[in-house]
Protein backbone atom coordinates (compact mmCIF):
# COMPACT_ATOMS: atom_id res chain seq x y z
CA UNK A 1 -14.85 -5.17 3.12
CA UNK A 2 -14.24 -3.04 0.22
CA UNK A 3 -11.25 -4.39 -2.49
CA UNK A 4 -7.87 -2.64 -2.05
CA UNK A 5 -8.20 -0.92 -5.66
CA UNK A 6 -9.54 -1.72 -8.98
CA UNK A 7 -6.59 -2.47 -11.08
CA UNK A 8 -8.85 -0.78 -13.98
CA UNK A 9 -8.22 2.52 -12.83
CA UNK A 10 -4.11 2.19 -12.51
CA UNK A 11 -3.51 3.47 -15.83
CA UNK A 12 -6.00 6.63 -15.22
CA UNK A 13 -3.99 7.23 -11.97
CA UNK A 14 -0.82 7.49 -13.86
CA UNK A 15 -2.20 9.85 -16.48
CA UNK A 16 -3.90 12.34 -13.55
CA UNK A 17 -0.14 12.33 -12.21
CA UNK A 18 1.28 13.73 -15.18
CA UNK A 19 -1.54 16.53 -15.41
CA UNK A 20 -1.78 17.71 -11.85
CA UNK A 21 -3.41 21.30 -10.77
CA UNK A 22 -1.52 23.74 -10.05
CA UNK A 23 -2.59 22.97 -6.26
CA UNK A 24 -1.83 19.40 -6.37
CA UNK A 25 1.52 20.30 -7.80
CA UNK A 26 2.50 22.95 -5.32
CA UNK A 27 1.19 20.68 -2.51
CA UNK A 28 3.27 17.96 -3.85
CA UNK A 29 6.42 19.56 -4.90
CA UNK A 30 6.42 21.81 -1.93
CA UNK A 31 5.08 20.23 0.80
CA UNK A 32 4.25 16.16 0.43
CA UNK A 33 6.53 14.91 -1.89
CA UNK A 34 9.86 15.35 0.93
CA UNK A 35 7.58 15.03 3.96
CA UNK A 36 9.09 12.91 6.07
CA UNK A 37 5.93 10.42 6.40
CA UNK A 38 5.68 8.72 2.87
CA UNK A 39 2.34 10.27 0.93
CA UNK A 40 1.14 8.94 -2.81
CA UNK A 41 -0.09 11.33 -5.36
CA UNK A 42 -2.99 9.94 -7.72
CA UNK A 43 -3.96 6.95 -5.69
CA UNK A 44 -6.28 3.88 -6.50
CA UNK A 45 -8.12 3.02 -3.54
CA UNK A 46 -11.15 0.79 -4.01
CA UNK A 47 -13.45 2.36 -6.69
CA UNK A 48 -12.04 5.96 -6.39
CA UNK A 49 -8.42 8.13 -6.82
CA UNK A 50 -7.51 9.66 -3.88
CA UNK A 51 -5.80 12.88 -4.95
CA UNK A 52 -2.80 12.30 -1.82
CA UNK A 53 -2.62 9.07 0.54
CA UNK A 54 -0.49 8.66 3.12
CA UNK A 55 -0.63 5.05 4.46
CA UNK A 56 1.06 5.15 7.79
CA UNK A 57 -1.71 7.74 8.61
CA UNK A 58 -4.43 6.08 6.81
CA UNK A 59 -5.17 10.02 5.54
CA UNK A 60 -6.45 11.15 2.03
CA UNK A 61 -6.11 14.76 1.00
CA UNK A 62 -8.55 15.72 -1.31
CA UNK A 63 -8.39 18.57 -2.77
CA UNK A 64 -11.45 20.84 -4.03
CA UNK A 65 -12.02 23.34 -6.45
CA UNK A 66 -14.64 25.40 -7.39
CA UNK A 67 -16.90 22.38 -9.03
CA UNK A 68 -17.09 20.09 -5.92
CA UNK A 69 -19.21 23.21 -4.19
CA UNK A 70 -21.89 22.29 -7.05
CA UNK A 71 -25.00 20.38 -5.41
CA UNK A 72 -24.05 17.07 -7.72
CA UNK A 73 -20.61 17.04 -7.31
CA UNK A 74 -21.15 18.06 -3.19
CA UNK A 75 -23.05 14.48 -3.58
CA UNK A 76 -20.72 12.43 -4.96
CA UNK A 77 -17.63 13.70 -2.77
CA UNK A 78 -20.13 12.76 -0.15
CA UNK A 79 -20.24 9.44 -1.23
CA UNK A 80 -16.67 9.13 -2.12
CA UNK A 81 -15.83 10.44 1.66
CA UNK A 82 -18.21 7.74 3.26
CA UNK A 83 -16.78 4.78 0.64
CA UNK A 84 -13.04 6.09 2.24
CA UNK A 85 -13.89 6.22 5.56
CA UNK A 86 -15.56 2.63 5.74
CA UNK A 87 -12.10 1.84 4.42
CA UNK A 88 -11.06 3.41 7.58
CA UNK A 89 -9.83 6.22 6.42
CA UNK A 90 -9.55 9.66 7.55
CA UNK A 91 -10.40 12.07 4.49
CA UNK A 92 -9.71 16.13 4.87
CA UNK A 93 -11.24 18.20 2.06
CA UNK A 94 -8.62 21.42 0.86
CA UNK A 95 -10.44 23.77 -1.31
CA UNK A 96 -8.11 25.38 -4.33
CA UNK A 97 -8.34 28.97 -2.92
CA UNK A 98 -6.77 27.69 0.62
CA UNK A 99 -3.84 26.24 -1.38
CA UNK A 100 -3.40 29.65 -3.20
CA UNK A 101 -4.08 32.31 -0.09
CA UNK A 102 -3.15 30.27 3.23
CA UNK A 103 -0.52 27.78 1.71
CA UNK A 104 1.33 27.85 5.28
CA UNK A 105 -1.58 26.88 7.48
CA UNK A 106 -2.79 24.17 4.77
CA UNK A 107 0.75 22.64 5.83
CA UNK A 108 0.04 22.79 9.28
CA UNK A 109 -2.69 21.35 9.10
CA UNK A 110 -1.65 18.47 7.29
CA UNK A 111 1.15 18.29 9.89
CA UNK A 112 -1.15 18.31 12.69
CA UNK A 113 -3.38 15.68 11.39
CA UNK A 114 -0.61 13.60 10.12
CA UNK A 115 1.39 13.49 13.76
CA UNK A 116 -1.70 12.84 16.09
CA UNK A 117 -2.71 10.17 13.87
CA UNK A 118 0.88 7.90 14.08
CA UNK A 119 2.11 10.08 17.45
């Protein structure tokens, strides 16, 4: 069993939600932050932030831009996405460009996923 969070990282969490993409914020601000199923921006879970949480639906939203299609950086998320999941988590992967052009079906989708995994 993997800890809950390293307290370490708490104060690196706080700084990475006060210098948020512009995705993360327009997700937040527009989407997560008055859903009606409680999410967390910037959260510690085990080793790693998860860029949106939502506990009730044991989901984390990560979203991608342009560097996490690099071979290295492909590996780590990877790893990161196995580490979350044998927390039992479901992880989804956004990419930036999905958040800018289809804004309305990344909702959705989040919707979707969120209700079949409480409903």
């Amino acid at each position: 069993m993997h800890p809950k969070y390293n307290k370490n990282l708490i104060s690196f969490a706080k700084s990475l939600r006060k210098s948020m993409t512009k995705e993360e914020r327009r997700l937040w601000y527009d989407f997560l932050r008055d859903y009606p199923v409680r999410f967390y921006r910037q959260k510690v879970l085990g080793k790693y932030i998860a860029d949106f949480y939502c506990a009730q639906a044991k989901l984390v939203i990560e979203l991608d831009g342009s560097q996490h299609f690099e071979a290295e950086n492909a590996k780590n998320d990877e790893e990161r996405t196995r580490f979350l999941q044998d927390m039992d988590l479901l992880v989804i992967r956004i990419a930036n460009n999905d958040i800018s052009e289809n804004f309305i079906g990344v909702c959705e989708y989040i919707d979707t996923i969120v209700k079949r995994t409480i409903g």
